[in-house]
Protein backbone atom coordinates (compact mmCIF):
# COMPACT_ATOMS: atom_id res chain seq x y z
CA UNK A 1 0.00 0.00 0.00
CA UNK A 2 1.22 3.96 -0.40
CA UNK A 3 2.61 4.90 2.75
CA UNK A 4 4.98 1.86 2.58
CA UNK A 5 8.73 1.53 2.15
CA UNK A 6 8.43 0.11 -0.76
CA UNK A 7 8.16 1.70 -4.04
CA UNK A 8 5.48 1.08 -6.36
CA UNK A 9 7.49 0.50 -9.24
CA UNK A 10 9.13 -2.45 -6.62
CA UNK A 11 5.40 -3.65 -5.60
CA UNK A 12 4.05 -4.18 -9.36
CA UNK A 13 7.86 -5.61 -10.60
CA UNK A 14 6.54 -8.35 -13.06
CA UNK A 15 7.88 -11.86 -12.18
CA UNK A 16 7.26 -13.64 -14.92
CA UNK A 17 7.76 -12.82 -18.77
CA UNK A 18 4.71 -13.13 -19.00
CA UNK A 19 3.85 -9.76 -17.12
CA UNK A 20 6.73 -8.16 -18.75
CA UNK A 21 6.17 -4.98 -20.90
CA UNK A 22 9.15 -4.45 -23.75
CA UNK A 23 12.01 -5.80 -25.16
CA UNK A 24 9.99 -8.09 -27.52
CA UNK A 25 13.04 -8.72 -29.63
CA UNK A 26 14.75 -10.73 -25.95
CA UNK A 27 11.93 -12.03 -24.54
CA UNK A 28 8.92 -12.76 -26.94
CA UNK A 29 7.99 -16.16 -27.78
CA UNK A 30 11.06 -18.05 -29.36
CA UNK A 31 13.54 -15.12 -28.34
CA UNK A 32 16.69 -15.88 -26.43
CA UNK A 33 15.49 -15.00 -23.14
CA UNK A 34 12.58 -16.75 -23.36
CA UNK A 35 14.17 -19.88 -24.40
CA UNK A 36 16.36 -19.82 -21.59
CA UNK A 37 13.87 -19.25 -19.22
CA UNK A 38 11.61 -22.09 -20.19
CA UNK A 39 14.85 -24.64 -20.81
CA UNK A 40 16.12 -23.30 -17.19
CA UNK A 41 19.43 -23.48 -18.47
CA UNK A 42 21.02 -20.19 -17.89
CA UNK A 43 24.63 -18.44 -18.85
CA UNK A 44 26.33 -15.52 -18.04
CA UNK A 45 24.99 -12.00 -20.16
CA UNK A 46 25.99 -8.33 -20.07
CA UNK A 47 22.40 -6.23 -20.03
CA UNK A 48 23.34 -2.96 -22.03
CA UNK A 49 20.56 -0.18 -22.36
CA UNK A 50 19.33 2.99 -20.90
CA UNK A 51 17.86 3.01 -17.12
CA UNK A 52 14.36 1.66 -15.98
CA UNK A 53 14.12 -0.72 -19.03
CA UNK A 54 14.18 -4.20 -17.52
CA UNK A 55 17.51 -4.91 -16.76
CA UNK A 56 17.03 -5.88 -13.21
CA UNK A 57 13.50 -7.30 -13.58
CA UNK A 58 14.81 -9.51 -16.00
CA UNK A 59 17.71 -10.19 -14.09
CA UNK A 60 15.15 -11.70 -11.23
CA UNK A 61 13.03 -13.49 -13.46
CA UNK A 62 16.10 -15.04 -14.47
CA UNK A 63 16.99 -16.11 -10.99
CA UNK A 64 13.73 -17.51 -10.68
CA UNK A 65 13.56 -19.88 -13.60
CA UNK A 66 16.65 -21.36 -12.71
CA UNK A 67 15.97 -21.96 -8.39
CA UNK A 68 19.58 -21.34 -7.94
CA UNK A 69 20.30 -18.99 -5.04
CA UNK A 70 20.44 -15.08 -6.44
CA UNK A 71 22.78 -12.47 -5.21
CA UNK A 72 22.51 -9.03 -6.26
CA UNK A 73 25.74 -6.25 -5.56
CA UNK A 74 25.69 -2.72 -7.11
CA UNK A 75 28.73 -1.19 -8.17
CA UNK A 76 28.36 2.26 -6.54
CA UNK A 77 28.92 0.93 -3.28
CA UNK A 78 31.00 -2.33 -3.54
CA UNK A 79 34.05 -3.69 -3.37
CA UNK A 80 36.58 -6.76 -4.07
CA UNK A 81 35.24 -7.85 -0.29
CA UNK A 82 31.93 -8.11 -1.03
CA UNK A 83 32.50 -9.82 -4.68
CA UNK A 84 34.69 -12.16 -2.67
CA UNK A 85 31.77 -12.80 0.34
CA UNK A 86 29.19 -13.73 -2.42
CA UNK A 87 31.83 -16.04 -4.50
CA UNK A 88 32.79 -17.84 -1.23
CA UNK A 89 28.72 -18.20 -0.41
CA UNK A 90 28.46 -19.68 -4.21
CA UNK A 91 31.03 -21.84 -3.77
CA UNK A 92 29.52 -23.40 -0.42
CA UNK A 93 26.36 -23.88 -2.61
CA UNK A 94 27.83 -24.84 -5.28
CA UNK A 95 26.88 -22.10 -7.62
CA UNK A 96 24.82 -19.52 -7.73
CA UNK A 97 23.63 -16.42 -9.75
CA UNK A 98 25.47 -12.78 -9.15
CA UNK A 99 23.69 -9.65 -10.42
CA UNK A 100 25.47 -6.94 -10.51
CA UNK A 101 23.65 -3.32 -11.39
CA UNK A 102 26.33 -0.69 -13.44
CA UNK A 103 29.40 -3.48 -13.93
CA UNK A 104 30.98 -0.61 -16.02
CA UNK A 105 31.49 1.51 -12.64
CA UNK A 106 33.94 -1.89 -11.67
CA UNK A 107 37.38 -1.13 -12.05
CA UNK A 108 39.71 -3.49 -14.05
CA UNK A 109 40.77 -5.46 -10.58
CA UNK A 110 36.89 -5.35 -9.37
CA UNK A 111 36.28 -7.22 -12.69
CA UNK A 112 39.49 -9.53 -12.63
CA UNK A 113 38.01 -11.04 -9.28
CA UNK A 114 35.26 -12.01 -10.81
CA UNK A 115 36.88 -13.76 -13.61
CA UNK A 116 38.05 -17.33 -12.05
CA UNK A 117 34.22 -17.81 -10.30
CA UNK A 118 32.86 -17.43 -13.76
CA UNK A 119 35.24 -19.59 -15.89
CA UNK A 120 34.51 -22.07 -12.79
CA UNK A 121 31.09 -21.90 -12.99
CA UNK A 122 30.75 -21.27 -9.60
CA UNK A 123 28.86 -17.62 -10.58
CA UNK A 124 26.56 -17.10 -13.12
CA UNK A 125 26.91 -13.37 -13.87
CA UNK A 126 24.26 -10.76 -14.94
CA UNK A 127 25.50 -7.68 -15.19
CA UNK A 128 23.70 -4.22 -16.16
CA UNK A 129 24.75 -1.61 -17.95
CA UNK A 130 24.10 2.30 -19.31
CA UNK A 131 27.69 2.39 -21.45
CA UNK A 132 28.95 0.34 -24.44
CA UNK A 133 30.51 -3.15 -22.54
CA UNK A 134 33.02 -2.86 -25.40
CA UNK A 135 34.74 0.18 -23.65
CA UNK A 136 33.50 -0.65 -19.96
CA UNK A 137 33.90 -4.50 -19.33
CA UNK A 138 37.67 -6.02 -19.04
CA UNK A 139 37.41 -8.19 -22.33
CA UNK A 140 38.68 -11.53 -20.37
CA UNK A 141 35.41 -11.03 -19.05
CA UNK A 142 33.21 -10.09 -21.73
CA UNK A 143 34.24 -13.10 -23.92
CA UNK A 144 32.45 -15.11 -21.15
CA UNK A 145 29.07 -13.04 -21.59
CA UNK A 146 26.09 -12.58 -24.26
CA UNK A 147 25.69 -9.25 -24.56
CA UNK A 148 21.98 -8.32 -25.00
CA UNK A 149 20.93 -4.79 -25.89
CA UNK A 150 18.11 -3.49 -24.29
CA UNK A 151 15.88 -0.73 -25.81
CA UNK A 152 14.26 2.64 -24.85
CA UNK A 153 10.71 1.98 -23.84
CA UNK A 154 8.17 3.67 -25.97
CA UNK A 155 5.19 5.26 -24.99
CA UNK A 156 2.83 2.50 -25.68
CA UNK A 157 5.28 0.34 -23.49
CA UNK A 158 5.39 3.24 -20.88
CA UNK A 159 1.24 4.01 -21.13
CA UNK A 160 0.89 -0.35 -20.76
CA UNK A 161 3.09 -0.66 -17.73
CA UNK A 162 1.16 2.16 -15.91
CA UNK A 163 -2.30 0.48 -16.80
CA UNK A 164 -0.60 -2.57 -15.23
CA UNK A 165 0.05 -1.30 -12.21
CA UNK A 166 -3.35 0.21 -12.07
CA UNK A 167 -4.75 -3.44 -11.66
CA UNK A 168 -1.88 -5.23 -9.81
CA UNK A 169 -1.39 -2.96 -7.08
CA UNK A 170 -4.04 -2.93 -4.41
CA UNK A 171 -3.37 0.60 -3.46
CA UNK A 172 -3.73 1.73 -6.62
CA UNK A 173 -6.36 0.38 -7.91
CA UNK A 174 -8.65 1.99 -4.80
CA UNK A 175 -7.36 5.28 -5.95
CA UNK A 176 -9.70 5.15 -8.89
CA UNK A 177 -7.35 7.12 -11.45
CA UNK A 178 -8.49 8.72 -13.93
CA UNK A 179 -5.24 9.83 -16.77
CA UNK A 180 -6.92 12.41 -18.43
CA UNK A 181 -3.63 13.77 -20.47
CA UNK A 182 -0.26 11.33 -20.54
CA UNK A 183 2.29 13.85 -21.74
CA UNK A 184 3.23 15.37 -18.51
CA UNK A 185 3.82 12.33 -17.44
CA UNK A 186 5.65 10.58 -19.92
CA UNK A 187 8.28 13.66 -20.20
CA UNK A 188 8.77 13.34 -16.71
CA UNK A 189 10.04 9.99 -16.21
CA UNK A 190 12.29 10.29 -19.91
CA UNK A 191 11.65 6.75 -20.79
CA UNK A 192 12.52 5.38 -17.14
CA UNK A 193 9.62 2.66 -16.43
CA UNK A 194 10.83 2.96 -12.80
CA UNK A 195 10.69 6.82 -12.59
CA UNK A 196 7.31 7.02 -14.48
CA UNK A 197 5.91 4.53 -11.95
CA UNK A 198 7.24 6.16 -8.80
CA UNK A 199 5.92 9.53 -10.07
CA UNK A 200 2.31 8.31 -10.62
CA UNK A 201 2.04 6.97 -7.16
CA UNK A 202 3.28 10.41 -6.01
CA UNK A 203 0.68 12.57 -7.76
CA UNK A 204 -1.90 9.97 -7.03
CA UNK A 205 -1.09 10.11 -3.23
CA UNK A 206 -1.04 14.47 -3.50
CA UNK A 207 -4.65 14.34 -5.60
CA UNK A 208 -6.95 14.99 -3.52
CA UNK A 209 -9.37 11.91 -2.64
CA UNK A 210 -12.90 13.11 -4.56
CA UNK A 211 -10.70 14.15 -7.66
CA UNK A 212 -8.11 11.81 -8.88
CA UNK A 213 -7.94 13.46 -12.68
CA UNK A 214 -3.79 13.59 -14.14
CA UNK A 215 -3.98 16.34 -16.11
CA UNK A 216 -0.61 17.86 -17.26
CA UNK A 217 -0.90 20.89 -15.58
CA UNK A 218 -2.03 19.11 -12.08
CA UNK A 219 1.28 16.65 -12.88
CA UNK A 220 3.77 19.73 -13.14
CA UNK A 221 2.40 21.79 -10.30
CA UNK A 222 2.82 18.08 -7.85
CA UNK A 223 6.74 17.52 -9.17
CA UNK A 224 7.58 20.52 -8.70
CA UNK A 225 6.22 20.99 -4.98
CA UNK A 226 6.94 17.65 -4.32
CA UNK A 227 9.72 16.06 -6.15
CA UNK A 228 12.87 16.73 -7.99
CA UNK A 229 13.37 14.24 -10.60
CA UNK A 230 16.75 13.99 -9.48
CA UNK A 231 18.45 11.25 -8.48
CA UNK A 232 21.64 12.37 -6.08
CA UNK A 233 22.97 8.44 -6.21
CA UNK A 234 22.30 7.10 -9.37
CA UNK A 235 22.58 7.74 -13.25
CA UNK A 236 20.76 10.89 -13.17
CA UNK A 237 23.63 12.06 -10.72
CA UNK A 238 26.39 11.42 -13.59
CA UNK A 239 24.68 11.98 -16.93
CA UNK A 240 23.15 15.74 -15.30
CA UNK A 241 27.23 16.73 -14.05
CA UNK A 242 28.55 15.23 -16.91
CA UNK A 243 26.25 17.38 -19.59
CA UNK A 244 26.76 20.55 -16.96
CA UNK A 245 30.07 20.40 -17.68
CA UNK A 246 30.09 19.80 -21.14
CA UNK A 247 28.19 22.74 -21.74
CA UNK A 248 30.32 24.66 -19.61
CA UNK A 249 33.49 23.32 -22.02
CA UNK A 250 30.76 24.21 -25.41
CA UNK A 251 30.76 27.64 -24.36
CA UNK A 252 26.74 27.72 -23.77
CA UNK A 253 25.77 29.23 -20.56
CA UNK A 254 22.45 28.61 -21.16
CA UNK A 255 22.30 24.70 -21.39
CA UNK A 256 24.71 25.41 -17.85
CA UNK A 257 22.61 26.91 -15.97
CA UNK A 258 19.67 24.59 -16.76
CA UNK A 259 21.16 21.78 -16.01
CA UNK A 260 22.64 23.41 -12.85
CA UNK A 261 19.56 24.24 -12.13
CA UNK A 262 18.38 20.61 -12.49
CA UNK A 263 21.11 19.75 -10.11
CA UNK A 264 19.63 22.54 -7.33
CA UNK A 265 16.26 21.16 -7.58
CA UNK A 266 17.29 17.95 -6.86
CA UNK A 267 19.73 18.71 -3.65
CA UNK A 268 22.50 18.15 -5.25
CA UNK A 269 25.12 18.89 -2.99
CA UNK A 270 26.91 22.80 -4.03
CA UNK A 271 30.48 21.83 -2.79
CA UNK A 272 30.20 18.87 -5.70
CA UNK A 273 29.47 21.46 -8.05
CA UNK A 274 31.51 24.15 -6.97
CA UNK A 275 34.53 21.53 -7.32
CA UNK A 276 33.61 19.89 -10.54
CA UNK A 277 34.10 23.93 -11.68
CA UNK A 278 37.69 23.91 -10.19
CA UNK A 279 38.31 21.76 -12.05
CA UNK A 280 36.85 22.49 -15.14
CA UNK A 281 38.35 26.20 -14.76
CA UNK A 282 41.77 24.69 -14.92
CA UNK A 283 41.28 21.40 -17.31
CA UNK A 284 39.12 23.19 -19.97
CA UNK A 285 40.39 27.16 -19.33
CA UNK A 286 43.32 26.92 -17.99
CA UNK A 287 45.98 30.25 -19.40
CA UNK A 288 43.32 31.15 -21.55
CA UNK A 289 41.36 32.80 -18.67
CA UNK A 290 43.85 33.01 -15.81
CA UNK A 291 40.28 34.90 -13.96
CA UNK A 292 38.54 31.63 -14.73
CA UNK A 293 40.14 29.31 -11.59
CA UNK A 294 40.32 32.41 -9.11
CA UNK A 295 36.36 32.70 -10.17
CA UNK A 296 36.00 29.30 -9.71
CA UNK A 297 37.81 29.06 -5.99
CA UNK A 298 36.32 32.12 -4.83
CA UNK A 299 32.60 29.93 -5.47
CA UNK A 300 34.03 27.13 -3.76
CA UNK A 301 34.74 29.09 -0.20
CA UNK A 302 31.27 31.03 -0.89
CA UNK A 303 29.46 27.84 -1.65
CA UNK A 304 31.07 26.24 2.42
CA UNK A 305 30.39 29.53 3.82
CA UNK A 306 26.86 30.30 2.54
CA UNK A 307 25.50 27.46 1.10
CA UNK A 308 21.28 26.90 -0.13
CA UNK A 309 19.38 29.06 -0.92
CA UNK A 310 21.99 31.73 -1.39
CA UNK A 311 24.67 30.34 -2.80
CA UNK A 312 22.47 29.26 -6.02
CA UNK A 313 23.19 32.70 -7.33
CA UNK A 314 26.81 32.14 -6.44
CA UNK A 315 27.31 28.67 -8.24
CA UNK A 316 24.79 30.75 -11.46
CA UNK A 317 27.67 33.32 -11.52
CA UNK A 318 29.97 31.23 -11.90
CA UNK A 319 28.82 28.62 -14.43
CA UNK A 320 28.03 31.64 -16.80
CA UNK A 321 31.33 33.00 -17.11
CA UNK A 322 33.36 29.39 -16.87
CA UNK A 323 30.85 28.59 -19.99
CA UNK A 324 31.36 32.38 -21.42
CA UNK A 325 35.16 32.46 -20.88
CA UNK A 326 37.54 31.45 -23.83
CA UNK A 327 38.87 27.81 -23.53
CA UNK A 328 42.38 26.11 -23.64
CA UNK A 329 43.09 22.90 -22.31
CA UNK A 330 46.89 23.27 -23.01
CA UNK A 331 48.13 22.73 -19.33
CA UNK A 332 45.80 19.99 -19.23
CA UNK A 333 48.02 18.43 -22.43
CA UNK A 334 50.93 19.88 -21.23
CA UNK A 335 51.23 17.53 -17.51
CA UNK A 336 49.80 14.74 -19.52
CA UNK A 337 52.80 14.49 -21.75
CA UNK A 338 54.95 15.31 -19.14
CA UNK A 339 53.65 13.09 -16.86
CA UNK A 340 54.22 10.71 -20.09
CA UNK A 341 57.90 11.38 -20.85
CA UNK A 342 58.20 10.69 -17.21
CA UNK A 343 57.10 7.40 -17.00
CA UNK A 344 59.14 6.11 -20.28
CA UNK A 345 62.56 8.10 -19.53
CA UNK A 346 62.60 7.28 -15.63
CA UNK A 347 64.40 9.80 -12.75
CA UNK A 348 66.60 11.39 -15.03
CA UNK A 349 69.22 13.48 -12.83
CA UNK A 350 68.70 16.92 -12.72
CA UNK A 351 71.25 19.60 -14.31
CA UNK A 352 74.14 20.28 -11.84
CA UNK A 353 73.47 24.12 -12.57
CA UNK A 354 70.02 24.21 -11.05
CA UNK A 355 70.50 21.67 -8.23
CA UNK A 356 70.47 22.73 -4.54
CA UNK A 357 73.90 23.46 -2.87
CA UNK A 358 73.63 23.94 0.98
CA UNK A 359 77.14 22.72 1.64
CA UNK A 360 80.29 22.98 1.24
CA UNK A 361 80.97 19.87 -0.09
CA UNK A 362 77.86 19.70 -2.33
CA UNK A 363 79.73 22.88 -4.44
CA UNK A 364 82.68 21.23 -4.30
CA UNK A 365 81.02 18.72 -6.65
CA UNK A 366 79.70 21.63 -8.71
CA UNK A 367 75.88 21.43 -7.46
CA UNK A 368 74.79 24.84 -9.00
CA UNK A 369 78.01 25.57 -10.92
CA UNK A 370 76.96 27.84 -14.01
CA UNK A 371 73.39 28.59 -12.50
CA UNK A 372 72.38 32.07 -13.65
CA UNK A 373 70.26 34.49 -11.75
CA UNK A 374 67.24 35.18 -14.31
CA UNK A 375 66.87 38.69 -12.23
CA UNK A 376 70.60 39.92 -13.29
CA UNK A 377 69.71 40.02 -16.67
CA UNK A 378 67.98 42.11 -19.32
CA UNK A 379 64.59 41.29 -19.89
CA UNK A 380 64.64 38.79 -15.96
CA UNK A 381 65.60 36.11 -18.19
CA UNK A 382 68.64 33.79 -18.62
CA UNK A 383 69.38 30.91 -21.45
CA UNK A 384 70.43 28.01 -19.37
CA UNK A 385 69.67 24.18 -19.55
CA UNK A 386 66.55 23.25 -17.21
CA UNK A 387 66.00 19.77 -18.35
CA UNK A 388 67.97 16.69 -18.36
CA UNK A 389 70.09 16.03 -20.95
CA UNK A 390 68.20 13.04 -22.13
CA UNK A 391 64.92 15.01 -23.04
CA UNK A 392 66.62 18.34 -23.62
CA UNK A 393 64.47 20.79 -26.21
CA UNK A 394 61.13 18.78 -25.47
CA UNK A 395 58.16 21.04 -25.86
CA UNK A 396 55.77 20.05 -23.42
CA UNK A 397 53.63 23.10 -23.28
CA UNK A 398 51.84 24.33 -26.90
CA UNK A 399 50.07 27.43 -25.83
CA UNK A 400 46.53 27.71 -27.66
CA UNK A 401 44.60 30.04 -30.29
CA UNK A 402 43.44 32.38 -27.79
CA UNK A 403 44.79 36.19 -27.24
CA UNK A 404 45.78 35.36 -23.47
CA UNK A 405 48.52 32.71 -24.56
CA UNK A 406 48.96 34.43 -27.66
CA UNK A 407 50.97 36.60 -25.35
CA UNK A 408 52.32 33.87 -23.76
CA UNK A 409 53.48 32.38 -26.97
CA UNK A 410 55.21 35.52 -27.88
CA UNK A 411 57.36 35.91 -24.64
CA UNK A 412 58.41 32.62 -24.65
CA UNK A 413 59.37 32.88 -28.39
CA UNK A 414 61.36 35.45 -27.72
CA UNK A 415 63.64 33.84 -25.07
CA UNK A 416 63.06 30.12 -26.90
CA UNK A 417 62.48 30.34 -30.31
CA UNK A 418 65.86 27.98 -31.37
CA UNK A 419 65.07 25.60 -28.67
CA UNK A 420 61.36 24.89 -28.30
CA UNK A 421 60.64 26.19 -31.88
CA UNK A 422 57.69 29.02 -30.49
């Protein structure tokens, strides 16, 4: 019943494939997944598609079919330990089947440990996920997994599973609904079955009892009282940051500031956002905008010191002129090659002339012998040799096609034009 801890999206969650709405091309009479189902003879698959289309329902009906015991980890919040707890409890049991929800948010050694349970048999794995397996799943891994893509709901899928739950649930169904107009609705949850479900029960519970009509306009005015369609934990949480900051790096300050505004309707938490534009001031700004990371730092304090409702305006600022500001991610480039040439050349000793000499016996062995004093000379600048021999003339730093390192690109060709070509 409303009221509950459970969800109703949870309390209708079809058990069969029977009761399942979508993915006709998996699970329709014949298909793959309805062929295993029947024969009970599982194997181990990668669900890839876009959230609230199946992938865990069918995960469980799965698990059903074949009475083997079911575990299910998610890969937001754990480990190695816990992959190694549910191997050891298959292994007593002698096997068992492992979902895990967003397997691409494993890392490479999360996956690894998985590896020798599956070749064993011991774990049968189902694992779900929004991004291509190709890129996301360690391929000694993958090669032990049908992939099966699952596909956006439409809204005759999305309208059916609602009309479902309208029967099945016994709350529900005393609510005596009425769905005058489906569009508010629909845009709401963006394709999520789970989402659209959750939101119905929410405007059904805020209707008052004598008039149970969804009308767009009654839908709207309940989410946004109510609800933020924001989810501070889950995909929502990366795909909203990540397209925040891409339009920050576009240059549009209007995509931004909606989608920062997405993120303040939803509680996101401001010292997130405030550091994801650090970051971005330096990564995607950098020399071009020199204002851009003081900017960006100064929202940061403001953001600890202030924070809601205030510091909306502060974190609005800011995104506007990160996403106005010209862009250069040359010192981003720059420590990644460096970092690079590092890694391949070693700890290459550093130039006698600009090492440290504190003692005696340290100049005696010419530490700083030849160093020259930039400030002693014309211009505060002095040729001399500042990296090892073995990667001497290396241009690490490219400044780019903007007019605040066009200026740097002209000092630094005049002092080294023969050396780093500027």
């Amino acid at each position: 019943m409303q009221g509950s801890n459970i969800p109703l999206a949870e309390r209708v969650r079809p058990k069969t494939l029977e009761d399942f709405i979508g993915q006709e091309h998996l699970v329709g009479p014949g298909k793959v997944l309805e062929q295993m189902v029947h024969s009970r003879k599982g194997h181990s698959i990668i669900f890839w598609g876009p959230p609230g289309v199946g992938k865990t329902t069918l995960a469980q009906i799965i698990a059903h079919s074949l009475d083997m015991p079911f575990f299910t980890l998610s890969a937001i919040d754990s480990g190695v330990k816990d992959l190694r707890a549910v191997i050891e409890m298959a292994r007593k049991s002698g096997h068992a089947l492992l979902f895990i929800d967003e397997i691409h948010r494993f890392n490479k050694a999360q996956q690894d440990s998985l590896l020798g349970a599956v070749e064993k048999g011991i774990i049968t794995l189902i694992g779900a996920t929004t991004e291509n397996p190709s890129f996301e799943v360690i391929s000694a891994l993958l090669s032990r997994c049908q992939v099966y893509v699952l596909k956006p709901l439409t809204e005759e899928h999305l309208m059916a599973l609602v009309n479902q739950a309208m029967l099945k649930d016994e709350w529900l169904a005393s609510q005596h609904i009425v769905i005058k107009e489906w569009e508010a609705l629909l845009q709401l949850s963006g394709g999520d079955a789970r989402r659209l479900l959750n939101l119905v029960e929410l405007v059904a519970a805020s209707l008052p009892d004598d008039h149970k009509e969804f009308t767009n306009e009654a839908v709207q005015d309940i989410v946004q009282k109510k609800m933020a369609l924001y989810d501070k934990t889950g995909e929502q949480h990366y795909d909203i940051i990540s397209a925040f900051i891409k339009s920050m790096r576009g240059s549009d300050p209007n995509a931004a500031v909606y989608w920062l505004a997405r993120m303040i309707e939803g509680g996101e938490d401001p010292r997130f956002i405030a550091r994801r534009m650090v970051i971005l001031a330096s990564e995607d700004i950098g020399n071009a905008n020199p204002n851009a990371l003081l900017l960006a730092t100064s929202c940061f304090q403001a953001v600890e010191m202030i924070g809601y409702p205030e510091c909306s305006l502060i974190l609005s600022q800011t995104a506007i002129y990160l996403a106005s500001s010209a862009k250069s991610n040359s010192a981003t480039v720059a420590i990644g090659m460096a970092r690079s040439l590092v890694s391949k050349t070693g700890d290459l000793p550093v130039p006698l002339s600009i090492r440290n000499a504190p003692t005696s016996l340290m100049k005696k062995m010419d530490y700083g012998k030849g160093y020259k004093y930039a400030h002693d000379f014309e211009g505060n600048f002095a040729p001399l040799e500042f990296l090892p021999d073995e990667v001497s003339g290396t241009k690490l730093y490219d400044p780019s096609d903007n007019a605040s390192e066009a200026r740097l690109r002209e000092y630094l060709r005049n002092c080294w034009k023969d050396k780093y070509g500027y």
